[in-house]
Every structure is written in structure tokens, then in C-alpha cells.
PDB file of N, CA and C in Angstrom:
ATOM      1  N   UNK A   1       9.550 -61.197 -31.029  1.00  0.00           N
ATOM      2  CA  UNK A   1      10.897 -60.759 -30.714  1.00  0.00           C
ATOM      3  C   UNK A   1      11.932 -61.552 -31.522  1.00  0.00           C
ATOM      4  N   UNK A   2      11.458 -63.151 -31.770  1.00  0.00           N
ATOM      5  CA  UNK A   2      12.343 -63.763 -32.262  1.00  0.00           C
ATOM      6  C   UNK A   2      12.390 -63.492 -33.591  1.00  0.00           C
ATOM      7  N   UNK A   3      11.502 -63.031 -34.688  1.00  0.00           N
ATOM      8  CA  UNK A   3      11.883 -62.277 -35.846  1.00  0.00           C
ATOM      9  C   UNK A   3      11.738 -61.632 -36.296  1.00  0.00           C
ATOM     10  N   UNK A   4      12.225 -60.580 -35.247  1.00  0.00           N
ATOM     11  CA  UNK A   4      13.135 -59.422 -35.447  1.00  0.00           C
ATOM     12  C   UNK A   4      14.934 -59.167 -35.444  1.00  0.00           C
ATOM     13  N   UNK A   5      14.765 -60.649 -34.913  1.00  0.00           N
ATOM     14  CA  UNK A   5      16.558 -60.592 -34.400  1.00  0.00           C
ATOM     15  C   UNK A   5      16.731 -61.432 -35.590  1.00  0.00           C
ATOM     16  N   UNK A   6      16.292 -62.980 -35.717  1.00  0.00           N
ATOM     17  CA  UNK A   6      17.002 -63.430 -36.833  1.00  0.00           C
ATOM     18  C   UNK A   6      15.887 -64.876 -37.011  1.00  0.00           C
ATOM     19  N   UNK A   7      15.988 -65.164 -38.007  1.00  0.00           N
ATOM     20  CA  UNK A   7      14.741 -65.929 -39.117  1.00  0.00           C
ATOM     21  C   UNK A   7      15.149 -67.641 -38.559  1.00  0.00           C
ATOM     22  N   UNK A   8      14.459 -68.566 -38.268  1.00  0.00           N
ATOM     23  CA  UNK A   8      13.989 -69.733 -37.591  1.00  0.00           C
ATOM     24  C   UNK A   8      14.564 -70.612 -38.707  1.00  0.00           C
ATOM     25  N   UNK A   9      13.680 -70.473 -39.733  1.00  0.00           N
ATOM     26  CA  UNK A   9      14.087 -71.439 -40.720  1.00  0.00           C
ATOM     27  C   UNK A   9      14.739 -71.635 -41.583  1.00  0.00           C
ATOM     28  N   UNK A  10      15.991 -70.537 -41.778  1.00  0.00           N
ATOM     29  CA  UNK A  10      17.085 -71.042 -42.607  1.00  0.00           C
ATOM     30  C   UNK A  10      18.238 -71.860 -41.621  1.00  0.00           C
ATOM     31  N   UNK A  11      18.099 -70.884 -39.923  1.00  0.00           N
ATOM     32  CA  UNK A  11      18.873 -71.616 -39.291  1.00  0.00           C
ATOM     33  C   UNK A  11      18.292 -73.438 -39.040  1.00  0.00           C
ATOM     34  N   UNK A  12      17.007 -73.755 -38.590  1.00  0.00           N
ATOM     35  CA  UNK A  12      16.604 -75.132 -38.829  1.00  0.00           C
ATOM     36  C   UNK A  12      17.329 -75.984 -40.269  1.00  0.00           C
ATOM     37  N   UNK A  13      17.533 -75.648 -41.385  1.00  0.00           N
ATOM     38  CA  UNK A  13      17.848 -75.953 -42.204  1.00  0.00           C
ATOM     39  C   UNK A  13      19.219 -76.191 -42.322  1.00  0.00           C
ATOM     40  N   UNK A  14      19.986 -75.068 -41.146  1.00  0.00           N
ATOM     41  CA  UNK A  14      21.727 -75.244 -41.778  1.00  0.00           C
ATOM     42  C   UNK A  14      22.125 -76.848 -40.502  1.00  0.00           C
ATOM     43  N   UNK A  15      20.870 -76.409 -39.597  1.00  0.00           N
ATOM     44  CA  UNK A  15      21.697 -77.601 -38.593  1.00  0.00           C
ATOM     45  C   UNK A  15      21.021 -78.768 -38.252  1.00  0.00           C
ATOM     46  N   UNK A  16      20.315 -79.179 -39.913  1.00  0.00           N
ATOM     47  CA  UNK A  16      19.487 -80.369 -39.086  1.00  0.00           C
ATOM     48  C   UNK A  16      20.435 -81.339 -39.984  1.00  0.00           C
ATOM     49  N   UNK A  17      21.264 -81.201 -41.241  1.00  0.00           N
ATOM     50  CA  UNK A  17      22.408 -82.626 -41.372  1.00  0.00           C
ATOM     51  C   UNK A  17      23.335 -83.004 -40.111  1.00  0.00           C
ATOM     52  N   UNK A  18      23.603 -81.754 -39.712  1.00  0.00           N
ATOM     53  CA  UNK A  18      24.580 -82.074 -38.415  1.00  0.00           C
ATOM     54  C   UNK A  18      24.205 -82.668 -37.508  1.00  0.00           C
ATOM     55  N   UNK A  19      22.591 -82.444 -37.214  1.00  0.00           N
ATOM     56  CA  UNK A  19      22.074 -83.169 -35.558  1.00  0.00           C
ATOM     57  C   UNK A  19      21.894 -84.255 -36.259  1.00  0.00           C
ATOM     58  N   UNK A  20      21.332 -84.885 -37.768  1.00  0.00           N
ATOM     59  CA  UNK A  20      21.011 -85.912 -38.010  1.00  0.00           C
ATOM     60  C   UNK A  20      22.356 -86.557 -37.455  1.00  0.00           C
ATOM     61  N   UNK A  21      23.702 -86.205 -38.131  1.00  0.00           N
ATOM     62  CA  UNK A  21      24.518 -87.412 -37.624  1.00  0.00           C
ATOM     63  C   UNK A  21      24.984 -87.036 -36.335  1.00  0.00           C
ATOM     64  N   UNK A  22      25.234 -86.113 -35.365  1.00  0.00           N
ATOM     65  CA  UNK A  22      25.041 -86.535 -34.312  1.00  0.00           C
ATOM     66  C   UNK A  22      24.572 -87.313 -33.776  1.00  0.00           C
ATOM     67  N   UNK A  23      23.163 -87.691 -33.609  1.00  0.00           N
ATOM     68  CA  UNK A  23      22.030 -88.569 -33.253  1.00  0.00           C
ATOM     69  C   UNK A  23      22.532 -89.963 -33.723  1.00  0.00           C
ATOM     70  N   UNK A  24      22.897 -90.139 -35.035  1.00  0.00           N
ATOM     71  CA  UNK A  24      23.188 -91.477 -35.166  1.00  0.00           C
ATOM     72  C   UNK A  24      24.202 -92.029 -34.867  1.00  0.00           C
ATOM     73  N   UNK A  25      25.084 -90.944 -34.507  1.00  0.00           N
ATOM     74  CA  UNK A  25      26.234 -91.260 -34.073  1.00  0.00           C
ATOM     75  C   UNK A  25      26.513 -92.164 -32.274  1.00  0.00           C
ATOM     76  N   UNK A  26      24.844 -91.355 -31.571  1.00  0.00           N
ATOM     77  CA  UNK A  26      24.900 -91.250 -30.264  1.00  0.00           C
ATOM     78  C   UNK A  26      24.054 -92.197 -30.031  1.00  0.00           C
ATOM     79  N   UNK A  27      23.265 -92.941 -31.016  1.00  0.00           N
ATOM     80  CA  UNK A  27      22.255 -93.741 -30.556  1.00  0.00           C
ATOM     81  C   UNK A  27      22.387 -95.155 -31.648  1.00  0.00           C
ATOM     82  N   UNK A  28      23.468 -94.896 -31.788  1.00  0.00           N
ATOM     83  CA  UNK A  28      23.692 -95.999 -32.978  1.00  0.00           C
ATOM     84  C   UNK A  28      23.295 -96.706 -33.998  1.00  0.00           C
ATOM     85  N   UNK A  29      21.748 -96.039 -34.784  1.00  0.00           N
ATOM     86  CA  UNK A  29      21.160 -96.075 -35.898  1.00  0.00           C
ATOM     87  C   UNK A  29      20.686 -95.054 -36.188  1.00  0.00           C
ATOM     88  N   UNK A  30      19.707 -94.934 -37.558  1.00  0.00           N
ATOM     89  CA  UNK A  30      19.379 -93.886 -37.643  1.00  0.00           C
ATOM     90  C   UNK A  30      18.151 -93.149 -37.272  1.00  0.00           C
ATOM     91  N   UNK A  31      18.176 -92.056 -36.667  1.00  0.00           N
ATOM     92  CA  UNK A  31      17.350 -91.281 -35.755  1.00  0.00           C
ATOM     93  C   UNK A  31      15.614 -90.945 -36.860  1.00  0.00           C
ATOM     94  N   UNK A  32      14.437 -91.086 -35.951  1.00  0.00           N
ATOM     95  CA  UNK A  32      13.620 -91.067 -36.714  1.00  0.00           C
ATOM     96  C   UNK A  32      13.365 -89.231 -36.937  1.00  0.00           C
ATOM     97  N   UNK A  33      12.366 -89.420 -37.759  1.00  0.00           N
ATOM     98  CA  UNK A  33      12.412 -87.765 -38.416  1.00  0.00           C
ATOM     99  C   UNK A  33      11.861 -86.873 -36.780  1.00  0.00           C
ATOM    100  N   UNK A  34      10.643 -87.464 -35.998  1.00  0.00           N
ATOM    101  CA  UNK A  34      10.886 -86.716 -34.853  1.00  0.00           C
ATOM    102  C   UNK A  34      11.714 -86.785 -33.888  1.00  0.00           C
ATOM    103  N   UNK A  35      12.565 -87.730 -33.603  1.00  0.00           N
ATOM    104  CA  UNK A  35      13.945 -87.510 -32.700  1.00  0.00           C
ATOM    105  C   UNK A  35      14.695 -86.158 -32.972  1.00  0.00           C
ATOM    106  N   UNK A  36      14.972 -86.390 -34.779  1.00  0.00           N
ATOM    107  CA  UNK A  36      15.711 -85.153 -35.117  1.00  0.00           C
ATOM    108  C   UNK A  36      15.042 -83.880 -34.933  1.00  0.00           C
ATOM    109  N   UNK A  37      13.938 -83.663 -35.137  1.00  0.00           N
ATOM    110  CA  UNK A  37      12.773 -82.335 -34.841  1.00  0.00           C
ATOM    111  C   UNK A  37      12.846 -82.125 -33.597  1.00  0.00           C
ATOM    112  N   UNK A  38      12.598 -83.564 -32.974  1.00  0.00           N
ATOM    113  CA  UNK A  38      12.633 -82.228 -31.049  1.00  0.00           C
ATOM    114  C   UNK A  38      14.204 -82.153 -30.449  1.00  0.00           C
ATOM    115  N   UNK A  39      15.395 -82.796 -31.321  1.00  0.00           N
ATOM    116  CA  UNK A  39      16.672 -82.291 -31.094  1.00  0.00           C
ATOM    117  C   UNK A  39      16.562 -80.938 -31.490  1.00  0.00           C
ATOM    118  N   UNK A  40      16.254 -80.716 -32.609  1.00  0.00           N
ATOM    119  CA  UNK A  40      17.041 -79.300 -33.433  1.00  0.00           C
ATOM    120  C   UNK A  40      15.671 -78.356 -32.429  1.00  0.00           C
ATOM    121  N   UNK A  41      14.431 -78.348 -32.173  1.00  0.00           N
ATOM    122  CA  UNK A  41      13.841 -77.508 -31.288  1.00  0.00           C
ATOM    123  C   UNK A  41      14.611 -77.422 -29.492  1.00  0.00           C
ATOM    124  N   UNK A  42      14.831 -78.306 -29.127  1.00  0.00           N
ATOM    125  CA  UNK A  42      15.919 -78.439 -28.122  1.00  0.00           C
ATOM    126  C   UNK A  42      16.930 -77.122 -28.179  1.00  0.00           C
ATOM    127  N   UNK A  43      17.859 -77.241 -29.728  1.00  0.00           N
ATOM    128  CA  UNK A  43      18.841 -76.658 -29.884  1.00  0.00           C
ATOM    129  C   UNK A  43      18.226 -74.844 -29.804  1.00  0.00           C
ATOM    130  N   UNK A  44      17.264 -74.907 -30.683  1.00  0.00           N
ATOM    131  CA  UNK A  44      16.576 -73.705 -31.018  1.00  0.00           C
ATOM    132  C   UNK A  44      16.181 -73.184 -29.736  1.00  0.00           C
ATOM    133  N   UNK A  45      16.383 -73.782 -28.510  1.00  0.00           N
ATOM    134  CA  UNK A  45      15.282 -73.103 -27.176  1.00  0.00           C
ATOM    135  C   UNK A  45      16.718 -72.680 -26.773  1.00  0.00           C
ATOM    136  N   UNK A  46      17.535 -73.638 -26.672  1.00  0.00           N
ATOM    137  CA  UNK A  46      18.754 -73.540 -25.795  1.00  0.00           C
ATOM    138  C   UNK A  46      19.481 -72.266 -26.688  1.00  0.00           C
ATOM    139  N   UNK A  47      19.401 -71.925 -27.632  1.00  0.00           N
ATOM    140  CA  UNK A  47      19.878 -70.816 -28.534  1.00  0.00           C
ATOM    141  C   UNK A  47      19.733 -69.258 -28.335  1.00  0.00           C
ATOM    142  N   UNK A  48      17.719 -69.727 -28.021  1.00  0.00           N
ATOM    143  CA  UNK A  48      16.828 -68.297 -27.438  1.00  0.00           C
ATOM    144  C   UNK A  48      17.336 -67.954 -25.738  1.00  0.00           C
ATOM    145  N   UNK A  49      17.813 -69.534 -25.058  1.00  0.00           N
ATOM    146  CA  UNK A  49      18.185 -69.036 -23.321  1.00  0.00           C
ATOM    147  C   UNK A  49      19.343 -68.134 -23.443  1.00  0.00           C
ATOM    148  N   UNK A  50      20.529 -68.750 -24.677  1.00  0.00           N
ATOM    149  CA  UNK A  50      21.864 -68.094 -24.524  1.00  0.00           C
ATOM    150  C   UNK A  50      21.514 -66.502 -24.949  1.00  0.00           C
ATOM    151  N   UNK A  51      20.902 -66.186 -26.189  1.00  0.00           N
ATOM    152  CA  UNK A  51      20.942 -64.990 -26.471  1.00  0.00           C
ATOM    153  C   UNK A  51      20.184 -64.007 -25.044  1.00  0.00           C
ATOM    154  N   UNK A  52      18.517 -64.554 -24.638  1.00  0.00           N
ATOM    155  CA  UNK A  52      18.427 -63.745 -23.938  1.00  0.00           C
ATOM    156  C   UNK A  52      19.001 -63.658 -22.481  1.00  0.00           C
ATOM    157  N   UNK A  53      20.023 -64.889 -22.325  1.00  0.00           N
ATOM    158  CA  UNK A  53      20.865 -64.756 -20.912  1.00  0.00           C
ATOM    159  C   UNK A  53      22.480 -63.790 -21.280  1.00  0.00           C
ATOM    160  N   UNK A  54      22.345 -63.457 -22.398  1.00  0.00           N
ATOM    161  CA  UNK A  54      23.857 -62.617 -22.906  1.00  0.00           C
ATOM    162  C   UNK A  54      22.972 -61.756 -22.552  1.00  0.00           C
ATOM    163  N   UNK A  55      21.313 -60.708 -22.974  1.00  0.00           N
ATOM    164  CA  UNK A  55      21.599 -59.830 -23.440  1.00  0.00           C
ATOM    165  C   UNK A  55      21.010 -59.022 -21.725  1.00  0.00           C
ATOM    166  N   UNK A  56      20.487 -60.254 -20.861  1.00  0.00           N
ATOM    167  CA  UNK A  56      20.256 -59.192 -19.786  1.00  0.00           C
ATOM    168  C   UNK A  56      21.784 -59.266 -18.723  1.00  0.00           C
ATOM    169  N   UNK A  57      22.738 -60.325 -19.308  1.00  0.00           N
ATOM    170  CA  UNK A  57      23.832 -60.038 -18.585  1.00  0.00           C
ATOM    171  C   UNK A  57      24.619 -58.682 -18.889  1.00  0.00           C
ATOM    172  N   UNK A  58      24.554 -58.263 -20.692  1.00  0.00           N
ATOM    173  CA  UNK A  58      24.936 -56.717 -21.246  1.00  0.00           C
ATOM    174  C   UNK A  58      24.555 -55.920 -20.399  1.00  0.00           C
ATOM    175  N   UNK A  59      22.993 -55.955 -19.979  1.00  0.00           N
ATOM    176  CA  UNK A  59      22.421 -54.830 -19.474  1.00  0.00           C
ATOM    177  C   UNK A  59      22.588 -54.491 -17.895  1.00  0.00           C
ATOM    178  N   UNK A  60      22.808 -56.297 -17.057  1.00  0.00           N
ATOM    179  CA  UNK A  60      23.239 -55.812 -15.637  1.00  0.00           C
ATOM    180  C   UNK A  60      25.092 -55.104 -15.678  1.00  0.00           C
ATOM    181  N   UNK A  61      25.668 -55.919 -16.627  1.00  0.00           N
ATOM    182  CA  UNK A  61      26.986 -54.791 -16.454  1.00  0.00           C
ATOM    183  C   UNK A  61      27.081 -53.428 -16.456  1.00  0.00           C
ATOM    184  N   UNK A  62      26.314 -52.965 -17.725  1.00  0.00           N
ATOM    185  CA  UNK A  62      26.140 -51.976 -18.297  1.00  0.00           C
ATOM    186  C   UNK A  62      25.559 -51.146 -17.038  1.00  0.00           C
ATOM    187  N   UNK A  63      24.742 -51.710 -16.486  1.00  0.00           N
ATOM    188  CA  UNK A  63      24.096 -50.543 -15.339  1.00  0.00           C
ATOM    189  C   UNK A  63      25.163 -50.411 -14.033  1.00  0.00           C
ATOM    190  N   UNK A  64      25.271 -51.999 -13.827  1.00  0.00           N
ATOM    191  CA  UNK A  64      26.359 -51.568 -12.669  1.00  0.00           C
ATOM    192  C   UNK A  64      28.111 -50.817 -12.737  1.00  0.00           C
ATOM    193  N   UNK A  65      28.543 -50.436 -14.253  1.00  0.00           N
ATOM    194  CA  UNK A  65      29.422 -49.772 -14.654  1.00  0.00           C
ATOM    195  C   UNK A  65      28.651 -48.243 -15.037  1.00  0.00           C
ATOM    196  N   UNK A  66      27.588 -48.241 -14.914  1.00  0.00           N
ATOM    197  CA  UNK A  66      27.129 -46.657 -14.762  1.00  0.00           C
ATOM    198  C   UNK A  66      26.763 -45.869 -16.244  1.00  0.00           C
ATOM    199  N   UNK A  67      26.746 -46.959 -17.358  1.00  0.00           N
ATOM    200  CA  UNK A  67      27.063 -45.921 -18.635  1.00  0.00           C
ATOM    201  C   UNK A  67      25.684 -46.046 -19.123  1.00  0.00           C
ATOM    202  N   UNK A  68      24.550 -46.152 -18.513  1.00  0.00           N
ATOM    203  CA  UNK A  68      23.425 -46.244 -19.677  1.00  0.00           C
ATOM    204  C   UNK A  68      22.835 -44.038 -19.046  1.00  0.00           C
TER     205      UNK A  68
END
């Protein structure tokens, strides 16, 4: 399901400078290569809850406004 909607590893790629300095920012040196890996998988789960908690919230509106 997940790629069909949209591709894992260019997004891993656009946001792992950013979590790097997050992390060092939050832990006050620099974060080892798996700190940053199970941050950005963290991010990646919490990404898959939002999309599939938008898309069955679309679908309970959608039914309880009557238009499907």
C-alpha cells in the first residue's frame, strides 16, 4: 500500500540532515548512525498513522454527510 502512494527512500533521504541536527541539538553531541535510523523510522511510522488516520477520518465524514 505504501508504494503505491509514495516511495520510502527519497523521503528517508530529504529528512535524515534535519533529524541529524535535531538529535544533536537535543542530546548534545553527535547522534550515532542508529539513533538517527530509528528517529527517521519513528518519523516514517508516525507519517503512515497520520496519512492512514486522515484517510479513514475522509471516509467517516464522507459517509456520515451521505455523499458516497
Amino acid at each position: 500500500m505504501k508504494i503505491i502512494f509514495y516511495k520510502e527512500g527519497p523521503y528517508k533521504k530529504k529528512i535524515t540532515p534535519g533529524v541529524r541536527d535535531a538529535l544533536t541539538s537535543e542530546i548534545g553531541r553527535v547522534p550515532s548512525k542508529m539513533e538517527v535510523v530509528n528517529r527517521v523510522e519513528d518519523m516514517i511510522n508516525a507519517r503512515d498513522a497520520m496519512l492512514l488516520s486522515s484517510g479513514v477520518m475522509i471516509i467517516i465524514l464522507t459517509v456520515l454527510f451521505g455523499k458516497i
